[in-house]
C-alpha atoms as a PDB file:
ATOM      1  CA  UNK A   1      21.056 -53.118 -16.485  1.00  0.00           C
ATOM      2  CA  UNK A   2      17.481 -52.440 -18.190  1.00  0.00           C
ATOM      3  CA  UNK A   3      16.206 -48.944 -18.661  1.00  0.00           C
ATOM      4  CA  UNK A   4      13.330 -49.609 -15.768  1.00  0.00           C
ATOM      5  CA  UNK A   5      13.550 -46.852 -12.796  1.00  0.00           C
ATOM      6  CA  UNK A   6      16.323 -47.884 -10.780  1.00  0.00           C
ATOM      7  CA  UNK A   7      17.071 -47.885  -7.379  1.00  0.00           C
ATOM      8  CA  UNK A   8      17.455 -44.427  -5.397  1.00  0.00           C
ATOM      9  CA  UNK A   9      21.102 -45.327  -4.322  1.00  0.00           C
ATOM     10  CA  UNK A  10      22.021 -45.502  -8.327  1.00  0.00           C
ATOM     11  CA  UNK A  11      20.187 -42.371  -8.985  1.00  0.00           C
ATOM     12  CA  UNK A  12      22.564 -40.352  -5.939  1.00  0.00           C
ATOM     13  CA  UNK A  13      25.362 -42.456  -7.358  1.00  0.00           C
ATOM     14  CA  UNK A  14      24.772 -40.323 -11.101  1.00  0.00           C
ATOM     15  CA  UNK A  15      24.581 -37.520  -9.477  1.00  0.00           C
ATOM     16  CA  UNK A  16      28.287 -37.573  -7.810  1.00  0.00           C
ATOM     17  CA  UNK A  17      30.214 -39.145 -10.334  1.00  0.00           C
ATOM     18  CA  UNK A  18      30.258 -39.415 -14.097  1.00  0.00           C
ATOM     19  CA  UNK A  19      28.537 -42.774 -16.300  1.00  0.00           C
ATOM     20  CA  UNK A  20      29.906 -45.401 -18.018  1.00  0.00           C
ATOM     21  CA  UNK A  21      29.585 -44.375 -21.467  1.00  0.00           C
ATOM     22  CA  UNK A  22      28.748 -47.682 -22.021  1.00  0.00           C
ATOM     23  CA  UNK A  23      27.268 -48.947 -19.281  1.00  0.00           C
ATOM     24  CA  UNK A  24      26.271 -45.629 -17.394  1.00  0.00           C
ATOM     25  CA  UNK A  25      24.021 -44.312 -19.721  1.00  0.00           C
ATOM     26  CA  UNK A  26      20.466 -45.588 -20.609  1.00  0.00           C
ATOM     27  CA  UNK A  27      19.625 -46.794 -24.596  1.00  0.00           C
ATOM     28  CA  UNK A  28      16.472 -44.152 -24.099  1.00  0.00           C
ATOM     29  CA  UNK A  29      13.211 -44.568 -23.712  1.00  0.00           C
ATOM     30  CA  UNK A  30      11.996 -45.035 -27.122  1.00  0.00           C
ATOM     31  CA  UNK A  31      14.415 -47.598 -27.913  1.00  0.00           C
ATOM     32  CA  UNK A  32      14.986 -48.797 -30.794  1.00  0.00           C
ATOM     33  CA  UNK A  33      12.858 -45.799 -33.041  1.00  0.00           C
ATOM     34  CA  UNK A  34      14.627 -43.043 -30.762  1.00  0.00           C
ATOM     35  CA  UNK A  35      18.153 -44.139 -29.180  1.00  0.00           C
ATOM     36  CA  UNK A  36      20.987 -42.236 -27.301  1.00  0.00           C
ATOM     37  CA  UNK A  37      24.166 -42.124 -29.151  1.00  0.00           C
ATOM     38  CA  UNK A  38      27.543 -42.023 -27.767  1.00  0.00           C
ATOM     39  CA  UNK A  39      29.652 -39.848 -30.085  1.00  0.00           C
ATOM     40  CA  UNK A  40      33.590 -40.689 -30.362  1.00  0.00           C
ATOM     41  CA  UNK A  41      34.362 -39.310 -33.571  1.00  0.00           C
ATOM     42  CA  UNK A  42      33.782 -36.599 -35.772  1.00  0.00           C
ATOM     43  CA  UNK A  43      34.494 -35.851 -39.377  1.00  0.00           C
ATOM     44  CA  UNK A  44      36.932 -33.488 -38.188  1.00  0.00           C
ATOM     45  CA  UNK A  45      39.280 -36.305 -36.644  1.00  0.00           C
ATOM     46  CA  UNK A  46      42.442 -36.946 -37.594  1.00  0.00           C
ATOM     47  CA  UNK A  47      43.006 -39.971 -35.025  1.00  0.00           C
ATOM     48  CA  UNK A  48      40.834 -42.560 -34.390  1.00  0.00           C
ATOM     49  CA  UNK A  49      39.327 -42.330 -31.193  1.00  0.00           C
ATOM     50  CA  UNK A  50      37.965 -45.263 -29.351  1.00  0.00           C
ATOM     51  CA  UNK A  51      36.517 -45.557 -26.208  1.00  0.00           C
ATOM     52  CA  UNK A  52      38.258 -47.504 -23.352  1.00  0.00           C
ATOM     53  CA  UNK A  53      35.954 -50.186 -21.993  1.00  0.00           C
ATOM     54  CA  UNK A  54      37.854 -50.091 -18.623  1.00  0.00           C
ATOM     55  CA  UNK A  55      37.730 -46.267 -17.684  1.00  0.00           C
ATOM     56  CA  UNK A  56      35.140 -44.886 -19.994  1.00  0.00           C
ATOM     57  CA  UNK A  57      37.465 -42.271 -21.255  1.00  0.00           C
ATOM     58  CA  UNK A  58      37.842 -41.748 -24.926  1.00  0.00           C
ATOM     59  CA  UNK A  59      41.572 -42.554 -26.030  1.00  0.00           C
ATOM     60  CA  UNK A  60      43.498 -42.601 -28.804  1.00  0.00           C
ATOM     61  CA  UNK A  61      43.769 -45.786 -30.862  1.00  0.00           C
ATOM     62  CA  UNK A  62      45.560 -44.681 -33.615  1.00  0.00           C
ATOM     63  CA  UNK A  63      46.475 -41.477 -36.184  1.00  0.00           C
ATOM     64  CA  UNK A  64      44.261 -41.585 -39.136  1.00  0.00           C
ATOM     65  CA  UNK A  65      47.036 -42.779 -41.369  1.00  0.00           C
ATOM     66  CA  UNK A  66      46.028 -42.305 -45.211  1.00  0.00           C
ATOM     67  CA  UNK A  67      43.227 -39.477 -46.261  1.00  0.00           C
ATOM     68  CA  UNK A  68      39.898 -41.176 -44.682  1.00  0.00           C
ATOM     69  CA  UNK A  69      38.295 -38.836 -42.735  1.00  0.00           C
ATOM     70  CA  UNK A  70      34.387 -40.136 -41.102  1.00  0.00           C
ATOM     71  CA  UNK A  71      32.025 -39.511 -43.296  1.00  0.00           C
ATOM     72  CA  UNK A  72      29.457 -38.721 -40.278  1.00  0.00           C
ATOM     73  CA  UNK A  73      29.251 -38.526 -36.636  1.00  0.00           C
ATOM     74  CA  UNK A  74      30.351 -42.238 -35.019  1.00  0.00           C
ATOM     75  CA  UNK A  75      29.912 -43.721 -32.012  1.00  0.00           C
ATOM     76  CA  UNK A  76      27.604 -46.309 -30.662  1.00  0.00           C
ATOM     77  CA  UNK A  77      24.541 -47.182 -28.645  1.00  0.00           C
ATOM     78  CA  UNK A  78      24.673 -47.644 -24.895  1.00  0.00           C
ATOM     79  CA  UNK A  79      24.008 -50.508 -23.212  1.00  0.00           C
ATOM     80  CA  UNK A  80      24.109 -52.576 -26.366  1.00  0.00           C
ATOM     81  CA  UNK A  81      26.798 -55.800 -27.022  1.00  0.00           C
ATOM     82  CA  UNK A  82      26.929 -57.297 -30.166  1.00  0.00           C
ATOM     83  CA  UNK A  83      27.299 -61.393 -29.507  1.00  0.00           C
ATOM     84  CA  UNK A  84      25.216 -64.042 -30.364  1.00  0.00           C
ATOM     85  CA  UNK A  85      21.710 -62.973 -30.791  1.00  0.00           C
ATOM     86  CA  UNK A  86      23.740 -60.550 -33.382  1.00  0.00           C
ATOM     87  CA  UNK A  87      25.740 -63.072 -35.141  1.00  0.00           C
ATOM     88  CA  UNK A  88      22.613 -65.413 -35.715  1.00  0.00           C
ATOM     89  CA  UNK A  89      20.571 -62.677 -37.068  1.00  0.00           C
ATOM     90  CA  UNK A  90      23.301 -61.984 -39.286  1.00  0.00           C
ATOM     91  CA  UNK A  91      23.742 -65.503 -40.584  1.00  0.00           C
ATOM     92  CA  UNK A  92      20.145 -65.965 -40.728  1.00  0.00           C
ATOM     93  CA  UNK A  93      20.171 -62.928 -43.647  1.00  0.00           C
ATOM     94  CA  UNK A  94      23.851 -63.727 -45.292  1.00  0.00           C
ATOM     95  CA  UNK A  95      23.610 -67.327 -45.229  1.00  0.00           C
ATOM     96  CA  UNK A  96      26.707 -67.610 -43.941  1.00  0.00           C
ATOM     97  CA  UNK A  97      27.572 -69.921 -41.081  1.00  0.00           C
ATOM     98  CA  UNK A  98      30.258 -69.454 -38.388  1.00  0.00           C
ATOM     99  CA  UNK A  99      29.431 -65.933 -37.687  1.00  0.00           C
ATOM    100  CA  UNK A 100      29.392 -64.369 -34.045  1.00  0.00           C
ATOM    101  CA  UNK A 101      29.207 -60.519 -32.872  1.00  0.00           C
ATOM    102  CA  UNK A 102      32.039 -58.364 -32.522  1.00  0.00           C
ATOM    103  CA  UNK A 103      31.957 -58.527 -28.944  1.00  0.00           C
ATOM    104  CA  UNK A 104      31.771 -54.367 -28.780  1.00  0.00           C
ATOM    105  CA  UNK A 105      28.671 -51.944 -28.417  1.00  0.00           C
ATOM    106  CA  UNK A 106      26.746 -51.372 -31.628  1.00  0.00           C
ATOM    107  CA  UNK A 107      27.790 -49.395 -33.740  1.00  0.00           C
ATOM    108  CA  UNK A 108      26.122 -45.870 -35.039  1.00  0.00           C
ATOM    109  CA  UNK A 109      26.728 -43.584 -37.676  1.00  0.00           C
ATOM    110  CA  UNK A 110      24.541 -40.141 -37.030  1.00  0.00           C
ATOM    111  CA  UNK A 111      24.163 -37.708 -40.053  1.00  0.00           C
ATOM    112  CA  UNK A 112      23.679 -34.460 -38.907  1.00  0.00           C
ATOM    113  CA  UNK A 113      24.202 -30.602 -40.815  1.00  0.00           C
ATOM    114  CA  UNK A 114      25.679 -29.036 -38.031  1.00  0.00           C
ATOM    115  CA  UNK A 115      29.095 -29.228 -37.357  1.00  0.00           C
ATOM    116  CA  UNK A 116      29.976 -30.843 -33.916  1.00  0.00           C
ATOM    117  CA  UNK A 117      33.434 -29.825 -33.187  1.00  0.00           C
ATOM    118  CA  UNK A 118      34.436 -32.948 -31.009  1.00  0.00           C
ATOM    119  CA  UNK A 119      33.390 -36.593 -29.685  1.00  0.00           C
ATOM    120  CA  UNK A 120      32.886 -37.622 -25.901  1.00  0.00           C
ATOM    121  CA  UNK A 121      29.227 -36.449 -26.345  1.00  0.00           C
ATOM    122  CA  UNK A 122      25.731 -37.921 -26.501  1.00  0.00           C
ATOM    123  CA  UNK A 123      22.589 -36.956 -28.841  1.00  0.00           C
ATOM    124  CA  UNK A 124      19.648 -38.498 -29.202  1.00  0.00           C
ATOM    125  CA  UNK A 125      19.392 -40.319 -32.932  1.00  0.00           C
ATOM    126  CA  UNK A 126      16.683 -41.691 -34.988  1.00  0.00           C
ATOM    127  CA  UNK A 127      17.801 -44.761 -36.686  1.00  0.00           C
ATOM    128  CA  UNK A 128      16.932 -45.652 -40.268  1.00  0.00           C
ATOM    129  CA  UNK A 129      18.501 -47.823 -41.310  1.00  0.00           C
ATOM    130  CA  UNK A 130      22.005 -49.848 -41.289  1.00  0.00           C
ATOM    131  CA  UNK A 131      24.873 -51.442 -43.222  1.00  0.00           C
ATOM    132  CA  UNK A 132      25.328 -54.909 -42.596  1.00  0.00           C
ATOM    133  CA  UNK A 133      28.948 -55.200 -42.331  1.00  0.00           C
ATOM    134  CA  UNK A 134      31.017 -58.694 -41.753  1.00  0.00           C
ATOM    135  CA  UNK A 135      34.849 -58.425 -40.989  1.00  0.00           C
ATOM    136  CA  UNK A 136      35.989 -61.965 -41.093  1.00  0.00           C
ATOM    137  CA  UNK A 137      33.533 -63.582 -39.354  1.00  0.00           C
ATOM    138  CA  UNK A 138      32.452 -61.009 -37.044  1.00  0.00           C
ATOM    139  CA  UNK A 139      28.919 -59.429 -37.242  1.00  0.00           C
ATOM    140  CA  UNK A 140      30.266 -55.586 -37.260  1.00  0.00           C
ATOM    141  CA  UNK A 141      26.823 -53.742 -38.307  1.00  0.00           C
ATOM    142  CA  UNK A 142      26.793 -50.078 -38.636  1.00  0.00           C
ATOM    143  CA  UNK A 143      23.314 -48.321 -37.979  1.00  0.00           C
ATOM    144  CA  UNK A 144      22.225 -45.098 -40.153  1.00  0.00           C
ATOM    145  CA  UNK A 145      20.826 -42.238 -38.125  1.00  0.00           C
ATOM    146  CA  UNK A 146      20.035 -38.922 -38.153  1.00  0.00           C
ATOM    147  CA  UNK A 147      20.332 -36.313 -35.284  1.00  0.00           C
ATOM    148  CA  UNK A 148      16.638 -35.597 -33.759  1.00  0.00           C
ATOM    149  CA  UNK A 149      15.334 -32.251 -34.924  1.00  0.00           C
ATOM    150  CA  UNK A 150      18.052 -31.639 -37.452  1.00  0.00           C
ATOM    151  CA  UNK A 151      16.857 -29.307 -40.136  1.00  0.00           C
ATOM    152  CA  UNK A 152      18.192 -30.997 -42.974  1.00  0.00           C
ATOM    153  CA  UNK A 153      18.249 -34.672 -42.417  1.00  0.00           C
ATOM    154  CA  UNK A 154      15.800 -34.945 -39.008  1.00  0.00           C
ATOM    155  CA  UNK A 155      12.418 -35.451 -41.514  1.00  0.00           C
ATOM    156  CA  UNK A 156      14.109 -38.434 -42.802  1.00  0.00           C
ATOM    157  CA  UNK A 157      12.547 -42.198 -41.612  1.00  0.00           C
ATOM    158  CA  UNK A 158      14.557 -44.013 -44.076  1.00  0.00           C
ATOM    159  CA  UNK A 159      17.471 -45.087 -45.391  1.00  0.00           C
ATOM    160  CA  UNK A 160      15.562 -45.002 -48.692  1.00  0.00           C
ATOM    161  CA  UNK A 161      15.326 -40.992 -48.594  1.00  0.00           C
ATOM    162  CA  UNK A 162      19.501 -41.058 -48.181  1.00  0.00           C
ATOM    163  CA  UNK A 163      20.912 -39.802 -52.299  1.00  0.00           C
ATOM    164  CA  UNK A 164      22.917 -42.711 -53.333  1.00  0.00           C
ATOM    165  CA  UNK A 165      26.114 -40.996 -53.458  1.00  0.00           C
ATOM    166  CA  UNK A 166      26.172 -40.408 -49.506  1.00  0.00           C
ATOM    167  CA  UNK A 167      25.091 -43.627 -49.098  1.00  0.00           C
ATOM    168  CA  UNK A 168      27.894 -45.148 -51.137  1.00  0.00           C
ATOM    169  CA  UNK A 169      30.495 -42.849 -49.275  1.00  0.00           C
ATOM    170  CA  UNK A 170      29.718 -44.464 -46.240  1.00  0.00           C
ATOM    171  CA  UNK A 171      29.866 -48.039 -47.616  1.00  0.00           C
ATOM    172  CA  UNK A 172      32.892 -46.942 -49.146  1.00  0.00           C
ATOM    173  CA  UNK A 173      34.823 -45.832 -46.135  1.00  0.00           C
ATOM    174  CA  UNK A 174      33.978 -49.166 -43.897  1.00  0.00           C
ATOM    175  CA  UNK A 175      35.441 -51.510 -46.870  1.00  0.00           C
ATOM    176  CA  UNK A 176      38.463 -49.037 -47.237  1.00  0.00           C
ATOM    177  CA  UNK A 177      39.917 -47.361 -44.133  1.00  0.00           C
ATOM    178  CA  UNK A 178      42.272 -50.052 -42.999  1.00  0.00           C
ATOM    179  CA  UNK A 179      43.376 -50.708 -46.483  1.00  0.00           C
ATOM    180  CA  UNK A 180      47.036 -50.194 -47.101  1.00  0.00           C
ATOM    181  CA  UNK A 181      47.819 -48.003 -50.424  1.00  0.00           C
ATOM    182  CA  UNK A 182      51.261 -49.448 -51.258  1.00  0.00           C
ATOM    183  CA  UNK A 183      50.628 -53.228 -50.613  1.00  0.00           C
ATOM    184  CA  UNK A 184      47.660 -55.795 -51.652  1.00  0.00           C
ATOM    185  CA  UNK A 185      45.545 -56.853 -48.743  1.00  0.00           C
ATOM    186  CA  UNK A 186      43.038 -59.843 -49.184  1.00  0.00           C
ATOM    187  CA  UNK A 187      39.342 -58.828 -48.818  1.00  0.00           C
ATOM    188  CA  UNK A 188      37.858 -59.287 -45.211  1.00  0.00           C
ATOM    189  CA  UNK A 189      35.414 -57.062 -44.866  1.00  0.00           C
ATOM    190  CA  UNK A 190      32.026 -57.105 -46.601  1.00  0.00           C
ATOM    191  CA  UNK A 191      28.941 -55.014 -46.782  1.00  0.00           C
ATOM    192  CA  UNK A 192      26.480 -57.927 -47.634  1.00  0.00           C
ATOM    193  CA  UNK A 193      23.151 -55.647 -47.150  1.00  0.00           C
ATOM    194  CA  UNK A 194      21.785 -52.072 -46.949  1.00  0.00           C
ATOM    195  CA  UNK A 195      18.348 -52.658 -44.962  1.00  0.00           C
ATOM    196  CA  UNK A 196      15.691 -50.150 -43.861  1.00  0.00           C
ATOM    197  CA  UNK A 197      14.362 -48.681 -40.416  1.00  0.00           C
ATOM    198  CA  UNK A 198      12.496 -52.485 -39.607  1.00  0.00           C
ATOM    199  CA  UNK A 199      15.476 -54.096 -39.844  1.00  0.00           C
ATOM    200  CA  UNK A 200      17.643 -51.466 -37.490  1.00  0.00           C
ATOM    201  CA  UNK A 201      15.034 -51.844 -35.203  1.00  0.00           C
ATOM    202  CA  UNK A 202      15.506 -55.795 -35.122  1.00  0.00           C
ATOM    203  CA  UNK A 203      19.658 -54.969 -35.072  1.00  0.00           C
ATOM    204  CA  UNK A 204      19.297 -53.084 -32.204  1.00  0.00           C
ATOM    205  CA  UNK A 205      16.888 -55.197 -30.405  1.00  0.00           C
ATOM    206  CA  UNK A 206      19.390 -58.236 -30.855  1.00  0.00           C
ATOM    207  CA  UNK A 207      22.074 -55.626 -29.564  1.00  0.00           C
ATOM    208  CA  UNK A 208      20.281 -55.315 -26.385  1.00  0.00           C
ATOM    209  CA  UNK A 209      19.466 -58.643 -25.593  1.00  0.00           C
ATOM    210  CA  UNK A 210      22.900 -59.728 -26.160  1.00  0.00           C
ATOM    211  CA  UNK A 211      23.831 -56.954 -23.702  1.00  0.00           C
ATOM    212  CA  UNK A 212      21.468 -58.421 -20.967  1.00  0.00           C
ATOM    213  CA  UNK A 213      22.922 -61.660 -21.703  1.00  0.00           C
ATOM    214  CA  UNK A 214      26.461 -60.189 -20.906  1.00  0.00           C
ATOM    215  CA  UNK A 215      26.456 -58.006 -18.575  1.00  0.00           C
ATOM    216  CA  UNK A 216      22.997 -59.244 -16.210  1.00  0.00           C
ATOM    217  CA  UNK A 217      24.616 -59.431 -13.084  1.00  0.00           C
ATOM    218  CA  UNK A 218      26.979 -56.268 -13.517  1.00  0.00           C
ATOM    219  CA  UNK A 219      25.045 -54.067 -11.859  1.00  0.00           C
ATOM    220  CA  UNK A 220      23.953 -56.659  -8.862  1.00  0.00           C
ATOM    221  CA  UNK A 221      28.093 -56.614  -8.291  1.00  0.00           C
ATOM    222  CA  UNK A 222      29.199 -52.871  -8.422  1.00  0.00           C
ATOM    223  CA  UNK A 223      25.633 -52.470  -5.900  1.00  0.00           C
ATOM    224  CA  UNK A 224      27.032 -54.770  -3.710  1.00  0.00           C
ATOM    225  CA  UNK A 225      30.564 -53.948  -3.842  1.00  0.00           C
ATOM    226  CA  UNK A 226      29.889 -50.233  -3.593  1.00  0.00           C
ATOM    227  CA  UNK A 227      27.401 -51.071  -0.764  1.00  0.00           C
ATOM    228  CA  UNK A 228      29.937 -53.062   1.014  1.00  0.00           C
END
């Protein structure tokens, strides 16, 4: 499902009933130096939303447990599937073999001054950057981006113009929120690399191939079951 015009009947279709937040709604135009972002959580959370791959609708996959709370806006990018174009890139740059995507959308974490009071939305975001994040032996990257036109982090191109304290908060909260206070758990998640805008860019190309790979004759079906 590429982000070419497509055919009049999908365009009615859009029009009468609500998209896929995954499938349903395009990457954007610009894509990857400008991307839409699916929001499903906000700092303000305290449960973990997650979106459900069946119906599209956000739902609850658990409380927040201990005192994380999102550092930023999180969601992911439409139309994106991290599998094996993702887990090769990423054990081209670790060195690590045995690694395959997550099997989920990529992941995006949008920093933004304004308060947004709740998830099931989308923005446009300008990536910058990313964390490369392994847990196990799943690729699990996180893009950095910042909300287009926001007045205190929209001028930003980098992930070099982020202070190094909110940086670390982020990388902080990935390689802690599932941790257990009372009881030792071994170490399976790891933050090998912080990388720049270029590299995003490549993530989310990857991302999108991977999708194509995937999901190339899902829109072939639902035309010709909806048609039939």
């Amino acid at each position: 499902m590429s982000d070419e015009k497509r055919d009049p009947f999908w365009e009615v279709l859009s029009l009468l009933y609500k998209p896929h937040p995954w499938h349903g709604i395009a990457v954007g135009e610009k894509a990857p130096a400008k991307v839409n972002a699916y929001i499903e959580i906000v700092p303000t959370d305290t449960v973990k939303y997650e979106l459900d791959k069946t119906t599209g609708y956000l739902k609850i996959d658990r409380p927040q447990k201990f005192s994380n709370v999102y550092p930023t806006l999180y969601g992911f990018i439409p139309r994106t599937y991290c599998g094996e174009e993702s887990g090769d890139l990423c054990a081209k740059r670790t060195g690590r073999i045995g690694i395959k995507g997550d099997g989920d959308p990529l992941d995006i974490c949008v920093l933004s001054e304004k308060v947004i009071t709740h998830g099931d939305v989308i923005l446009e975001a300008i990536p910058i950057g990313g964390l490369r994040m392994i847990d196990g032996d799943e690729a699990d990257d996180k893009i950095i981006a910042v909300l287009e036109g926001d007045a205190v982090y929209g001028l930003w191109s980098e992930i070099s113009q982020m202070p190094p304290a909110m940086l670390e908060r982020l990388k902080h909260y990935f390689l802690t929120y599932k941790h257990n206070p009372d009881s030792f758990q071994p170490e399976h998640v790891a933050i090998t690399h912080v990388y720049g805008r270029e590299e995003a860019y490549e993530v989310i190309r990857r991302a999108r191939v991977d999708y194509d790979v995937r999901f190339k004759d899902l829109e072939k079906m639902m035309t010709a079951a909806l048609k039939g």
